[in-house]
PDB file of N, CA and C in Angstrom:
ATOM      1  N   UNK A   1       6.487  19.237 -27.717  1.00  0.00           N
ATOM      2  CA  UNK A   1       6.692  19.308 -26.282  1.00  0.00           C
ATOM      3  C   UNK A   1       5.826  18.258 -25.597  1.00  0.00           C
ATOM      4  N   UNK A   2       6.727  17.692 -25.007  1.00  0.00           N
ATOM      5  CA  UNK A   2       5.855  16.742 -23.774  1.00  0.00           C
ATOM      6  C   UNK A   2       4.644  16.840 -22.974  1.00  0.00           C
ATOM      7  N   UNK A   3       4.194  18.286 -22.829  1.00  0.00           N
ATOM      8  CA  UNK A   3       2.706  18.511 -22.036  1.00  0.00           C
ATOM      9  C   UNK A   3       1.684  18.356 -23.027  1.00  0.00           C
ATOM     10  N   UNK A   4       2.290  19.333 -24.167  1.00  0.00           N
ATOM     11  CA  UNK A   4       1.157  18.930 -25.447  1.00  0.00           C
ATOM     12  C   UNK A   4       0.463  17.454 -25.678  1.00  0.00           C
ATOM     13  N   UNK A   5       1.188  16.391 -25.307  1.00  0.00           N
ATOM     14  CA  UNK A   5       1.101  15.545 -25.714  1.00  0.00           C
ATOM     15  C   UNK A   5       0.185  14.641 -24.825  1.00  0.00           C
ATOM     16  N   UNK A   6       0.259  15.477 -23.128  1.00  0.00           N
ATOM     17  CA  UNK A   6      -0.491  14.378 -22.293  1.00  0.00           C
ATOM     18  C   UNK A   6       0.317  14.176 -21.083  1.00  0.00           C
ATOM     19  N   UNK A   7       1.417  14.608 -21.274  1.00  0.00           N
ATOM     20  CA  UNK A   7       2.780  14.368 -20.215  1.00  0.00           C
ATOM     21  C   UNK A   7       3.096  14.679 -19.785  1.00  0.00           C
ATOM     22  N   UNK A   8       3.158  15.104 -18.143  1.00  0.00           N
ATOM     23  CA  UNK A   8       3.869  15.968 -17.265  1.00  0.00           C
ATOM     24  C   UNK A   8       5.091  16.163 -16.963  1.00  0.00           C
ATOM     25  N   UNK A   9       5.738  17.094 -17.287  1.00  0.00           N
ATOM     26  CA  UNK A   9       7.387  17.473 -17.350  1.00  0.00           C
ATOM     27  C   UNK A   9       6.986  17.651 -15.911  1.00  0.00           C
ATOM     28  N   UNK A  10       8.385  17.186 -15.254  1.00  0.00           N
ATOM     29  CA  UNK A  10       8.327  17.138 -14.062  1.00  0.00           C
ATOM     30  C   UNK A  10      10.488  17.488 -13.817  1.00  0.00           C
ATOM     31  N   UNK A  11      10.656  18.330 -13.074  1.00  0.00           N
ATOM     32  CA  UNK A  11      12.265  18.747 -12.551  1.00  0.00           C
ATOM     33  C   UNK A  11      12.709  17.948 -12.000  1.00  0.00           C
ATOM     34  N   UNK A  12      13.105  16.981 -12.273  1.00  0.00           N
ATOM     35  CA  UNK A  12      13.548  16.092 -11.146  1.00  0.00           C
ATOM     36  C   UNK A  12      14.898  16.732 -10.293  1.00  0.00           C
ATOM     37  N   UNK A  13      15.372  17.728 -11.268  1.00  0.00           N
ATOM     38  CA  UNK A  13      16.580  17.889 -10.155  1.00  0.00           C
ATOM     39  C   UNK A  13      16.200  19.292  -9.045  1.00  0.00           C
ATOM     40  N   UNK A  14      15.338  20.013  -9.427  1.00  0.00           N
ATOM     41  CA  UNK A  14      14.122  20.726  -8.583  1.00  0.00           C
ATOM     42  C   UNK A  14      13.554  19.942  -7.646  1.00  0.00           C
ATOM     43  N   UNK A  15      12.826  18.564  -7.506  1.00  0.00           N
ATOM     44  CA  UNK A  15      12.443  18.034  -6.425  1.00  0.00           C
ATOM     45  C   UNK A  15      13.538  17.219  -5.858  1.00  0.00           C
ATOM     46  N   UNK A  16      14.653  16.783  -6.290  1.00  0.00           N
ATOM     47  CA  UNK A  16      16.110  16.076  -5.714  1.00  0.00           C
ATOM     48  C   UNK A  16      16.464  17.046  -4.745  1.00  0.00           C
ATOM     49  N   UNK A  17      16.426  18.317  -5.180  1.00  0.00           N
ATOM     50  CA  UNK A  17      17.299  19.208  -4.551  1.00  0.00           C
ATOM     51  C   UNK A  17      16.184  19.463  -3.240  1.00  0.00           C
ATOM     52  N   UNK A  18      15.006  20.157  -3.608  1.00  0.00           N
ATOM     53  CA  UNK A  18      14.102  20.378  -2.140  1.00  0.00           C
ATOM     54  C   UNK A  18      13.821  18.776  -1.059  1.00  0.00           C
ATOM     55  N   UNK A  19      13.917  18.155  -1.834  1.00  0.00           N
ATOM     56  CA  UNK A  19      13.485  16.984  -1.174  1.00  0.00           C
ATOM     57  C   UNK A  19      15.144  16.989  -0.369  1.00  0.00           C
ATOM     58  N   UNK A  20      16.152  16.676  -0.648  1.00  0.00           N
ATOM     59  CA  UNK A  20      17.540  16.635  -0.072  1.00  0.00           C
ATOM     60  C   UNK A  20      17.256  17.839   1.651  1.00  0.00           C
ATOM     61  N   UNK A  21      17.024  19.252   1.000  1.00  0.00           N
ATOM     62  CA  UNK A  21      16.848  20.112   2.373  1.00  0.00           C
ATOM     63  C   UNK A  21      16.233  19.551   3.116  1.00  0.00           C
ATOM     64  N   UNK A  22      14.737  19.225   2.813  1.00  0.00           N
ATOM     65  CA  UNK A  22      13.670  19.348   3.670  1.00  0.00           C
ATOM     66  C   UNK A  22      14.170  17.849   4.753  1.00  0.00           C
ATOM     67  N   UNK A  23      14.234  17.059   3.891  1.00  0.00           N
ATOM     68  CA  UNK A  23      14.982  15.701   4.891  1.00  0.00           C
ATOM     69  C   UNK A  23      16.318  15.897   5.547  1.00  0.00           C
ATOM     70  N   UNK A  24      17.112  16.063   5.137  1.00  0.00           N
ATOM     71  CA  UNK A  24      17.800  16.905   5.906  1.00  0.00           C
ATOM     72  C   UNK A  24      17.572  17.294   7.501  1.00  0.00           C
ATOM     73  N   UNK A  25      16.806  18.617   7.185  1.00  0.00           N
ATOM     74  CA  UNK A  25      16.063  18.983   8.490  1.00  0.00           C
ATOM     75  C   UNK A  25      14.881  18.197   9.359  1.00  0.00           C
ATOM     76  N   UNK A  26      14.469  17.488   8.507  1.00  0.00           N
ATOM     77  CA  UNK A  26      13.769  17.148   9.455  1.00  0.00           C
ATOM     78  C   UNK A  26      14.275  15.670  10.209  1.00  0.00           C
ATOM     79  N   UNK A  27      15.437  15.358   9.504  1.00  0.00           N
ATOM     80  CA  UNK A  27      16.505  13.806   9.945  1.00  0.00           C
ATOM     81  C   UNK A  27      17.112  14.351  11.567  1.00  0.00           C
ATOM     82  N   UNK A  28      17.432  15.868  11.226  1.00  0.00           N
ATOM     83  CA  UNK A  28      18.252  16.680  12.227  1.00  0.00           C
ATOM     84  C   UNK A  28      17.173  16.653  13.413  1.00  0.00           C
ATOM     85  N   UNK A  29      15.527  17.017  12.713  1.00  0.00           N
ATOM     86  CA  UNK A  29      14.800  17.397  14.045  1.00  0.00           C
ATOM     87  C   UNK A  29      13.883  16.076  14.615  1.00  0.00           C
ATOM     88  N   UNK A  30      14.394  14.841  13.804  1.00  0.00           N
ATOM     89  CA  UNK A  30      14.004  13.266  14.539  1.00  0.00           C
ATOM     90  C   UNK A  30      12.533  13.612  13.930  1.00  0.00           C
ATOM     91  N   UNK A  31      11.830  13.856  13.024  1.00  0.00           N
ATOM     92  CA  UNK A  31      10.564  13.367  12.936  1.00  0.00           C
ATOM     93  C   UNK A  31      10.546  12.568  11.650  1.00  0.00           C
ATOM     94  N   UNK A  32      11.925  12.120  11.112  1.00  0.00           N
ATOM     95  CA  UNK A  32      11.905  10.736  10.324  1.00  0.00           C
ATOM     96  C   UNK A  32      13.488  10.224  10.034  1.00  0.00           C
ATOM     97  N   UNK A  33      13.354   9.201  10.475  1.00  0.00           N
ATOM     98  CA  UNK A  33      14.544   8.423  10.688  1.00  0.00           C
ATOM     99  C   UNK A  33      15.740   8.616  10.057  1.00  0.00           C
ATOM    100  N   UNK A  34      16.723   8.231  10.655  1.00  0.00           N
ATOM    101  CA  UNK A  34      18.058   8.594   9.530  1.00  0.00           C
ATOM    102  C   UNK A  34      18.788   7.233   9.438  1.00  0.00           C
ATOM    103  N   UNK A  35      18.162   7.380   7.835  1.00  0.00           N
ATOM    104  CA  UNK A  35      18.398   6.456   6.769  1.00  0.00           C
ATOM    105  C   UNK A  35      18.198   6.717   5.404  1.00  0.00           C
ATOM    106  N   UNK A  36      18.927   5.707   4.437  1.00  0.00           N
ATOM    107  CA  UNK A  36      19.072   6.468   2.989  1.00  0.00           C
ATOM    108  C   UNK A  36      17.743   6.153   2.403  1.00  0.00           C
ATOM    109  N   UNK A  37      16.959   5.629   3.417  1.00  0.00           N
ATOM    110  CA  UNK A  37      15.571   5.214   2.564  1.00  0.00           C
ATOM    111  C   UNK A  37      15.087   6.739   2.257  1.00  0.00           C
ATOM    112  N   UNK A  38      14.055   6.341   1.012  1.00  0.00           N
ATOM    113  CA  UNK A  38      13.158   8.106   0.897  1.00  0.00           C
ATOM    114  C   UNK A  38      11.980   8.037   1.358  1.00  0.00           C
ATOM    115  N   UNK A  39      11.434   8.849   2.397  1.00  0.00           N
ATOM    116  CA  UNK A  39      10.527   8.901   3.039  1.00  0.00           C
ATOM    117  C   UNK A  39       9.231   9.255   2.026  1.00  0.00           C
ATOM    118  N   UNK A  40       8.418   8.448   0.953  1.00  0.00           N
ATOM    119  CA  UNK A  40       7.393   8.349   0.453  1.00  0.00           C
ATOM    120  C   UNK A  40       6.649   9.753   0.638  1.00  0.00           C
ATOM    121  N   UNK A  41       6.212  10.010   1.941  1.00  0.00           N
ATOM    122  CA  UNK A  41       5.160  11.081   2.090  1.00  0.00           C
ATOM    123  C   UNK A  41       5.763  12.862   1.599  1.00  0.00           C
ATOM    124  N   UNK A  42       7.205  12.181   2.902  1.00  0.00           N
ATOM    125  CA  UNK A  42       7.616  13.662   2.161  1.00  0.00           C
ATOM    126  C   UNK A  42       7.625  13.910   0.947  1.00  0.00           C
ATOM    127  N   UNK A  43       7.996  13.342   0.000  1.00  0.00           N
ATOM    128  CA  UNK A  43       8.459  13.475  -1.342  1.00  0.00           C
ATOM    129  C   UNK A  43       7.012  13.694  -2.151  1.00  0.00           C
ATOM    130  N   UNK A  44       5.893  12.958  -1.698  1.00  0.00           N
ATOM    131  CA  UNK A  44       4.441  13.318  -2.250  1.00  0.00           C
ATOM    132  C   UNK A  44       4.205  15.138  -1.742  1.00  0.00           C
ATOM    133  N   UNK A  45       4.682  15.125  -0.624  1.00  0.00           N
ATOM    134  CA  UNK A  45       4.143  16.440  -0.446  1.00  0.00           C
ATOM    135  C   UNK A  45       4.839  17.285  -1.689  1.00  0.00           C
ATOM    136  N   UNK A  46       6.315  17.470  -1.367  1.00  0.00           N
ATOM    137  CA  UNK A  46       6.825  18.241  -2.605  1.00  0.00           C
ATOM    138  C   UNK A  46       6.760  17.933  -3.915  1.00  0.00           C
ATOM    139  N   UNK A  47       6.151  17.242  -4.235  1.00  0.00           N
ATOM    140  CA  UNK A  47       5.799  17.105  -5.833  1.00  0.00           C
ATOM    141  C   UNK A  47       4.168  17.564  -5.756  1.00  0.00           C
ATOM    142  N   UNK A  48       3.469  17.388  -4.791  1.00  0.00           N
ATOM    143  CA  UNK A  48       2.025  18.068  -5.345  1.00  0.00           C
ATOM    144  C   UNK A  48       2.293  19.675  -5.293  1.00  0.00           C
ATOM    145  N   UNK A  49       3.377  20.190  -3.826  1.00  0.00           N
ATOM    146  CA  UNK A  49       3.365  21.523  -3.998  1.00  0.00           C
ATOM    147  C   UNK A  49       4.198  22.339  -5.562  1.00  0.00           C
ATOM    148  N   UNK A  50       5.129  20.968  -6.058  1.00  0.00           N
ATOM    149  CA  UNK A  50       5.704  21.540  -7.531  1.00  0.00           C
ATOM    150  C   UNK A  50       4.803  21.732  -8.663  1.00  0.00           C
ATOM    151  N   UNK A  51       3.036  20.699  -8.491  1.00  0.00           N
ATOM    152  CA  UNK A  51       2.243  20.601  -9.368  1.00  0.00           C
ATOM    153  C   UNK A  51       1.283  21.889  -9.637  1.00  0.00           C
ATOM    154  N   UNK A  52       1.522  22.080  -7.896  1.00  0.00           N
ATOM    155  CA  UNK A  52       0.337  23.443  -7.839  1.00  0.00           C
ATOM    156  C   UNK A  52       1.428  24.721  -8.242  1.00  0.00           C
ATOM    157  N   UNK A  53       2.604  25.058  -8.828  1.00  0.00           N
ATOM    158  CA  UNK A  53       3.266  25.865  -9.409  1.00  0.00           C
ATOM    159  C   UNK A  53       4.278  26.300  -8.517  1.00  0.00           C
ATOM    160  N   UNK A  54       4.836  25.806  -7.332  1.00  0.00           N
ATOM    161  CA  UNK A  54       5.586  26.342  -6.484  1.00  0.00           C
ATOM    162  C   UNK A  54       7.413  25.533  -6.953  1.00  0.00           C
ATOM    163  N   UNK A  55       8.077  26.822  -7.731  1.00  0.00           N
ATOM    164  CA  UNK A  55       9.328  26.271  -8.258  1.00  0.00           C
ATOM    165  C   UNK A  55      10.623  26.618  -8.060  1.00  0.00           C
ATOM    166  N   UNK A  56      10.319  27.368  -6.576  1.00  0.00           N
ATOM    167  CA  UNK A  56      11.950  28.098  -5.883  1.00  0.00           C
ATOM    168  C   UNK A  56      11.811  26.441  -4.786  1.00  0.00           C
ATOM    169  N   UNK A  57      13.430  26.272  -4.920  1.00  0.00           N
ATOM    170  CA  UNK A  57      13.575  24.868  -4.196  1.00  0.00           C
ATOM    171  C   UNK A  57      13.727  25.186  -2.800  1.00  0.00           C
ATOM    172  N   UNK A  58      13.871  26.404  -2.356  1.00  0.00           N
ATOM    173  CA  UNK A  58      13.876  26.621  -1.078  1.00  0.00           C
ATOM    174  C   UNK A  58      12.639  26.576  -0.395  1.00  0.00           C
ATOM    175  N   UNK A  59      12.064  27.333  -0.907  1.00  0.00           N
ATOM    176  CA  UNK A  59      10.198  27.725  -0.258  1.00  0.00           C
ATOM    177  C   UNK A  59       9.445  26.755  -0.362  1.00  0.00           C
ATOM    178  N   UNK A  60       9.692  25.601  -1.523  1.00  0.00           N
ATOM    179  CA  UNK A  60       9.547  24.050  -1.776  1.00  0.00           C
ATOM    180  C   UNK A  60       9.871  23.181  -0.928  1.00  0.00           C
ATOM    181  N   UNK A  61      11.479  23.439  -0.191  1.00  0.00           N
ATOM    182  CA  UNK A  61      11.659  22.612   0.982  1.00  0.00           C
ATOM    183  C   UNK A  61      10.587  23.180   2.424  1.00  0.00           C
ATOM    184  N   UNK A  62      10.714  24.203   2.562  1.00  0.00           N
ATOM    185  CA  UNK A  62      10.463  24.937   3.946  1.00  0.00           C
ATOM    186  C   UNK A  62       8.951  24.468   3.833  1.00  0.00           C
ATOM    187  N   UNK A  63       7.988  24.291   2.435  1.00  0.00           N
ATOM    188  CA  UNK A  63       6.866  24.710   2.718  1.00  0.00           C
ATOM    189  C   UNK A  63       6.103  22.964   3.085  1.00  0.00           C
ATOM    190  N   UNK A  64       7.175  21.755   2.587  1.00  0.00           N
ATOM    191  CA  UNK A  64       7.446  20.830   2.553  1.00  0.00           C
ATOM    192  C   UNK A  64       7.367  20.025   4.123  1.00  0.00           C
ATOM    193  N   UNK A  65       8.553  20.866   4.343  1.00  0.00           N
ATOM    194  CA  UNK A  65       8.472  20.870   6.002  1.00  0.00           C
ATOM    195  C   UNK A  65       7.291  20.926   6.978  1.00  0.00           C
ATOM    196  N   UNK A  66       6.695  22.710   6.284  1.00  0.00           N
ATOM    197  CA  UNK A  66       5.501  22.656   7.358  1.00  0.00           C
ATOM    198  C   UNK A  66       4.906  21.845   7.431  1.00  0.00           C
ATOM    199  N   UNK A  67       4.079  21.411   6.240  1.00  0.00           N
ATOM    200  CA  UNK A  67       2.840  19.980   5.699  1.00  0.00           C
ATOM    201  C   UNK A  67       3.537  19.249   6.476  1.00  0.00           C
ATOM    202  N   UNK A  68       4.722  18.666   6.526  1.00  0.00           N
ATOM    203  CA  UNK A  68       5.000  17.258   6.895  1.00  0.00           C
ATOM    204  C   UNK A  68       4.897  17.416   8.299  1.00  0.00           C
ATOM    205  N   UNK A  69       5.209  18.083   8.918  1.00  0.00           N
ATOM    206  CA  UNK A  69       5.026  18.479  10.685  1.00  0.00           C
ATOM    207  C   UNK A  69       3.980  18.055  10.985  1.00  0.00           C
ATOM    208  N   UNK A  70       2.794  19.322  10.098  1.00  0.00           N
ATOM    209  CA  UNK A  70       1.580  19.320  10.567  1.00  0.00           C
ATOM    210  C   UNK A  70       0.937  18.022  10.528  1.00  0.00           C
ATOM    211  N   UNK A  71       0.744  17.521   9.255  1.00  0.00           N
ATOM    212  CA  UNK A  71       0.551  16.014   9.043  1.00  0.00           C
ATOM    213  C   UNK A  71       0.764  15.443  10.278  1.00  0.00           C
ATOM    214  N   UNK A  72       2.428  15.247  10.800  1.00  0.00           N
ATOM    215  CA  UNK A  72       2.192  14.177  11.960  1.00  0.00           C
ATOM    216  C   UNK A  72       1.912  15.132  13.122  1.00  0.00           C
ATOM    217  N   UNK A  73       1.860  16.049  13.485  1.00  0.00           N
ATOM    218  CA  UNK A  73       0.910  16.604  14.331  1.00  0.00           C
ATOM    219  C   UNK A  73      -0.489  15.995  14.569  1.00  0.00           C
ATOM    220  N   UNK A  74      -1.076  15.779  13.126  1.00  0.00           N
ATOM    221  CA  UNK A  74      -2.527  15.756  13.178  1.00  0.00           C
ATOM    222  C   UNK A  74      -2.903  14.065  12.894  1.00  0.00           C
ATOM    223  N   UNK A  75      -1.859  13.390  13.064  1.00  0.00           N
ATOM    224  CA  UNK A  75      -1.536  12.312  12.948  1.00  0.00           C
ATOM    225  C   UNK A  75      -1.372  11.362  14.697  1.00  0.00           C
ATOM    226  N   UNK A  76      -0.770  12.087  15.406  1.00  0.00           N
ATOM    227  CA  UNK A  76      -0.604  12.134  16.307  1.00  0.00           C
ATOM    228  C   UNK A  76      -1.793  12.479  17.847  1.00  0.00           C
ATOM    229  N   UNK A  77      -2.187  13.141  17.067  1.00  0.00           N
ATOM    230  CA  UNK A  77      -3.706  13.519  18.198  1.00  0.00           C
ATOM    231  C   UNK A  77      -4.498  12.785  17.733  1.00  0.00           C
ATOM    232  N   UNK A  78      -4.743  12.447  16.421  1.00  0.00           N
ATOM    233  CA  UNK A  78      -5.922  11.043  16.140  1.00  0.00           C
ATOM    234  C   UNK A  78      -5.381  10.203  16.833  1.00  0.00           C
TER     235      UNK A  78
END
């Protein structure tokens, strides 16, 4: 197995799929552009929250969402 070895198995179709919602919604609610580019940050967020064990793609998108809000929330008042 691949972890044994040093290697992080990683879902890609687990983060395809949350990453798809979460942009999605947030394309709908204008806090990142609509375009086929992939928004870098989002996609960091949901792969650290897949690292720390979180593997329902829904609660992955939603939780995805919050971080990314808050982020430019707190992005925004600096």
């Amino acid at each position: 197995m691949l972890v044994e070895r040093g290697f992080q198995v990683m879902n890609v179709e687990l983060v395809s799929d949350a990453y798809a919602i979460a942009a999605n919604y947030l394309r709908r609610s204008g806090a990142i552009p609509d375009s086929l580019a992939t928004n870098d940050r989002l996609l960091e967020i949901i792969v650290k929250l897949l690292q720390h064990g979180e593997f329902n793609k829904i609660r992955l998108a939603n939780k995805a969402i919050t971080r990314f809000e808050a982020q430019s929330e707190a992005r925004a008042v600096a």
